[in-house]
N, C-alpha and C. Protein backbone atom coordinates (compact mmCIF):
# COMPACT_ATOMS: atom_id res chain seq x y z
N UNK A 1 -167.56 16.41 116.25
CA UNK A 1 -166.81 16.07 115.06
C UNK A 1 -166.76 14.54 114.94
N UNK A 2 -166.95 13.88 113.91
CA UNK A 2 -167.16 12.78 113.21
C UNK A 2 -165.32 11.76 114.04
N UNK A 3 -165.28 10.58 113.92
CA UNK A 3 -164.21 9.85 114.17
C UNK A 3 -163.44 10.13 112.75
N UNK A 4 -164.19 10.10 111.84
CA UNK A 4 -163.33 10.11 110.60
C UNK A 4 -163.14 11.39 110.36
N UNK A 5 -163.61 12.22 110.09
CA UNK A 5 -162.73 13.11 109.94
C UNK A 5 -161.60 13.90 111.18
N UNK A 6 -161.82 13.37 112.34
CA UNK A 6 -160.54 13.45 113.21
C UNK A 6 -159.22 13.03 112.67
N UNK A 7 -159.57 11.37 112.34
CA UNK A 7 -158.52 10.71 111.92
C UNK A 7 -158.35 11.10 110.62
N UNK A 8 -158.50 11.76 109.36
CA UNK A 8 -158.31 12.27 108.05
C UNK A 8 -157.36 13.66 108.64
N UNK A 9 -157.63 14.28 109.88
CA UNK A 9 -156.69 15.53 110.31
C UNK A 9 -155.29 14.68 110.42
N UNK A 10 -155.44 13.77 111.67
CA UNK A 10 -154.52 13.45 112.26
C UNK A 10 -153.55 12.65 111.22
N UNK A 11 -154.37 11.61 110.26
CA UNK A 11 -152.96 11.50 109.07
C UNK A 11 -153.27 12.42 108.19
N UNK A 12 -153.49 13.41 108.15
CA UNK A 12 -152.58 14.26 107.07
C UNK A 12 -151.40 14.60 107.85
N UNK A 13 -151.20 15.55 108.62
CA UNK A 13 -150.28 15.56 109.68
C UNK A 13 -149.71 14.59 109.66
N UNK A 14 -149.62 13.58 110.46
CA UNK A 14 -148.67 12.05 110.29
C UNK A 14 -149.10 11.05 109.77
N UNK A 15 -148.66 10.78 108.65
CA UNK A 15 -148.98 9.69 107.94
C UNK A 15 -149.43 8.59 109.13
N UNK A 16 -150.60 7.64 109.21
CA UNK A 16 -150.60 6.84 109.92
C UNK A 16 -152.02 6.83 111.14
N UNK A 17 -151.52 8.33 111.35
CA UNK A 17 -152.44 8.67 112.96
C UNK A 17 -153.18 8.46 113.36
N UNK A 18 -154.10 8.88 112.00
CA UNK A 18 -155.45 8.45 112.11
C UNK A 18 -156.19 6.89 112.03
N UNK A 19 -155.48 6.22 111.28
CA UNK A 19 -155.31 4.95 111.52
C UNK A 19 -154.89 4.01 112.69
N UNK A 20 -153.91 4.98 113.44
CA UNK A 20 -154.06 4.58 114.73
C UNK A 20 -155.01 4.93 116.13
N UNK A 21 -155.95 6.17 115.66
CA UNK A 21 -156.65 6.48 116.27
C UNK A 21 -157.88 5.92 116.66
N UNK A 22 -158.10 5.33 115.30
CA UNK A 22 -159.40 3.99 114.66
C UNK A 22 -158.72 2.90 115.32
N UNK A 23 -158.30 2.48 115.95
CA UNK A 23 -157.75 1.15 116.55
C UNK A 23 -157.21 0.64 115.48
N UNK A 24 -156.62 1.13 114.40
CA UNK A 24 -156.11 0.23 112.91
C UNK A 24 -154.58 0.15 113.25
N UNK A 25 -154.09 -0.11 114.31
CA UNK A 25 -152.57 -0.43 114.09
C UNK A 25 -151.64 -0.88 113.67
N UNK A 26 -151.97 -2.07 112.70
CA UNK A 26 -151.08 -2.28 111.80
C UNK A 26 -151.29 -1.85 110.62
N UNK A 27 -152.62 -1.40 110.20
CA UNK A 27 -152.25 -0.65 109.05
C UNK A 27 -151.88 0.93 109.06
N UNK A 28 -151.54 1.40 110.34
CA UNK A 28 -150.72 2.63 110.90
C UNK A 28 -149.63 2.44 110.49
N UNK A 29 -149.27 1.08 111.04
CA UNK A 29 -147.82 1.17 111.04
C UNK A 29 -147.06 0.74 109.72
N UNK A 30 -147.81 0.52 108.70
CA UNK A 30 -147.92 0.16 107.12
C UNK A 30 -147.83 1.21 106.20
N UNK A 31 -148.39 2.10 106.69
CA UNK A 31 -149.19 3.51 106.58
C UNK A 31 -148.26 4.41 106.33
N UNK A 32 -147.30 4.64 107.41
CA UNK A 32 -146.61 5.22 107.86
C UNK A 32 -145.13 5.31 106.94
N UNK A 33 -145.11 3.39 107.48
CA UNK A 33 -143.74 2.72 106.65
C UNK A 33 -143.76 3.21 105.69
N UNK A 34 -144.63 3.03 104.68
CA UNK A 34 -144.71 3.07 103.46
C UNK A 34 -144.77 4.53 103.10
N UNK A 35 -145.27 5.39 103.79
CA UNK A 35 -144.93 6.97 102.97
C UNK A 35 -143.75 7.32 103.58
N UNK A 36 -143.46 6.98 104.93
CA UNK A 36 -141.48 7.15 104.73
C UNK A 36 -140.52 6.72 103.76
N UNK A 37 -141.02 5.42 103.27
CA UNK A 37 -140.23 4.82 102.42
C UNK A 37 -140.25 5.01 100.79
N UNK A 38 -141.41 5.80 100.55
CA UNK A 38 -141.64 6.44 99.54
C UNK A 38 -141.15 7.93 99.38
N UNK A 39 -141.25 8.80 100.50
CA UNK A 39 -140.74 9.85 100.19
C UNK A 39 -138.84 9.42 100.32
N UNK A 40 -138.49 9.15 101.39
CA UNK A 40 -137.05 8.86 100.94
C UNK A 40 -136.37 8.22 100.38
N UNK A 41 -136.94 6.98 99.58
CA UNK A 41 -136.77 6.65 97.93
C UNK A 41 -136.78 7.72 97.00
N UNK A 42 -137.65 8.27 96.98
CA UNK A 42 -138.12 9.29 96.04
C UNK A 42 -136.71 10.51 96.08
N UNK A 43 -136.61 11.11 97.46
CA UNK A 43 -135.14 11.97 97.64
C UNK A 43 -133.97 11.38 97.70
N UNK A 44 -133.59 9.79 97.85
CA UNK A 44 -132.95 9.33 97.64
C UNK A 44 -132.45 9.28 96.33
N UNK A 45 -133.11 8.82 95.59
CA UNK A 45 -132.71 8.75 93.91
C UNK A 45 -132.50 9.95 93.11
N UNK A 46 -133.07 10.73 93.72
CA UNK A 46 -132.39 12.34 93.24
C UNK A 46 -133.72 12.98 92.49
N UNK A 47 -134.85 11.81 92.45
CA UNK A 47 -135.89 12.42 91.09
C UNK A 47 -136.79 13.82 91.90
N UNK A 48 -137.00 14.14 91.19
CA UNK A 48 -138.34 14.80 92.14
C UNK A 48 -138.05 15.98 92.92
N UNK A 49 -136.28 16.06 93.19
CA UNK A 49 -136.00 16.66 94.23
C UNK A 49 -136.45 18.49 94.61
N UNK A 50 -136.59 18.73 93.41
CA UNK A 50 -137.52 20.46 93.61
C UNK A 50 -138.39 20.57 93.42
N UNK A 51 -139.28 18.81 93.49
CA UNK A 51 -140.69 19.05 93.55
C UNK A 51 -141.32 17.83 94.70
N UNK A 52 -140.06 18.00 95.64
CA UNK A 52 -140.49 17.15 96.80
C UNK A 52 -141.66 17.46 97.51
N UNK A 53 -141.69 18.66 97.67
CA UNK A 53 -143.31 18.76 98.77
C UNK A 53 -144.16 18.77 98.06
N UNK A 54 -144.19 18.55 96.69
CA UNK A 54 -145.95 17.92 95.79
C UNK A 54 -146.14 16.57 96.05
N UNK A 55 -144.92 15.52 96.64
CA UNK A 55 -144.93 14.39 96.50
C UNK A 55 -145.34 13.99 97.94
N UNK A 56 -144.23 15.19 98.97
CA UNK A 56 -145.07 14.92 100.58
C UNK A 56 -146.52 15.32 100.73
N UNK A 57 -146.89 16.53 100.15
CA UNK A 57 -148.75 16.55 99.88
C UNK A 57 -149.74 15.86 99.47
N UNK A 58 -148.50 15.18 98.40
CA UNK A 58 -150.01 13.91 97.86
C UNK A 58 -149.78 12.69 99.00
N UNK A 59 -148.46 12.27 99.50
CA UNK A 59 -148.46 11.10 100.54
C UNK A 59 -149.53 11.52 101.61
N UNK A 60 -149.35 12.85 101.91
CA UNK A 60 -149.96 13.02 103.10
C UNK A 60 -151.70 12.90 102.90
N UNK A 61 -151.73 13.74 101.91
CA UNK A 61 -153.70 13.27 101.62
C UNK A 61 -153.97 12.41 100.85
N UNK A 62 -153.04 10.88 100.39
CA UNK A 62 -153.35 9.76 100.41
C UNK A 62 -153.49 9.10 101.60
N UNK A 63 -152.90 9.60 102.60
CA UNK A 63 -153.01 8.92 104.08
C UNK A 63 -154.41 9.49 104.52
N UNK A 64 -154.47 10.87 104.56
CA UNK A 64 -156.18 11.34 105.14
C UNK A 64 -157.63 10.42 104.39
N UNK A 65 -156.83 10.46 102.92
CA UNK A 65 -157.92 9.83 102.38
C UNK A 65 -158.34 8.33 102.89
N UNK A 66 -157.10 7.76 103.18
CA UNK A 66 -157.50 6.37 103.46
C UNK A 66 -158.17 5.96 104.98
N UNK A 67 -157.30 7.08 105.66
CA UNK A 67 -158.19 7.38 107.18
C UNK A 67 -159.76 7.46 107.03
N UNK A 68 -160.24 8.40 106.24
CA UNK A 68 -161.28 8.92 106.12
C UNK A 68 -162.07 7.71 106.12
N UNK A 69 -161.70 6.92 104.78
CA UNK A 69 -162.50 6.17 104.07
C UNK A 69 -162.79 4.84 105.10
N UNK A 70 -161.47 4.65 105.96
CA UNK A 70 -161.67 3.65 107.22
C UNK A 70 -163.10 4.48 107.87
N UNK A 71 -162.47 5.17 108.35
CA UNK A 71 -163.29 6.11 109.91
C UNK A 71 -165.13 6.24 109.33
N UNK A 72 -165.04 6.26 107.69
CA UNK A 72 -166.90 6.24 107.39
C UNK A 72 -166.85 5.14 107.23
N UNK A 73 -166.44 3.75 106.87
CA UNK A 73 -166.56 2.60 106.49
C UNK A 73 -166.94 2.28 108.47
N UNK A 74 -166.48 2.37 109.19
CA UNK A 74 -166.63 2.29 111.07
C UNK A 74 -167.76 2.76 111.45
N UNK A 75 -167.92 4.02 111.10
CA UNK A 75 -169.35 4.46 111.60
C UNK A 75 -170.35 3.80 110.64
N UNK A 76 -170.74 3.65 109.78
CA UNK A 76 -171.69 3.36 109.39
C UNK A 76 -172.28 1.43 110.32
């Protein structure tokens, strides 16, 4: 199995992971910040709130995606 798509598993699962898996640690930890701080903004303000897990699905495979796109941008 490819590095990138390891790390596209591992942040969907946790925002971040895979980015830290790629040796990308600060943008893990950016990664991360930032879809915590987006989803609990988001439930914070009240919007969204019965359509919170469309908003944790798209954070989460905006994170795979960006893993991904690291992990083939590495191998090549």
């Amino acid at each position: 199995m490819k590095k990138s798509t390891i790390a596209a598993v591992l942040s969907f699962v946790i925002p971040g992971a895979g980015l830290w898996y790629l040796g990308r640690k600060s943008w893990a930890a950016a990664n991360l910040l930032g879809a915590t701080v987006l989803v609990l903004g988001i439930t914070a303000a009240g919007q969204l709130s019965e359509q919170i897990h469309y908003v944790i699905l798209a954070v989460a495979a905006g994170s795979a995606g960006l893993a991904h796109a690291t992990g083939s941008r590495m191998d090549q």
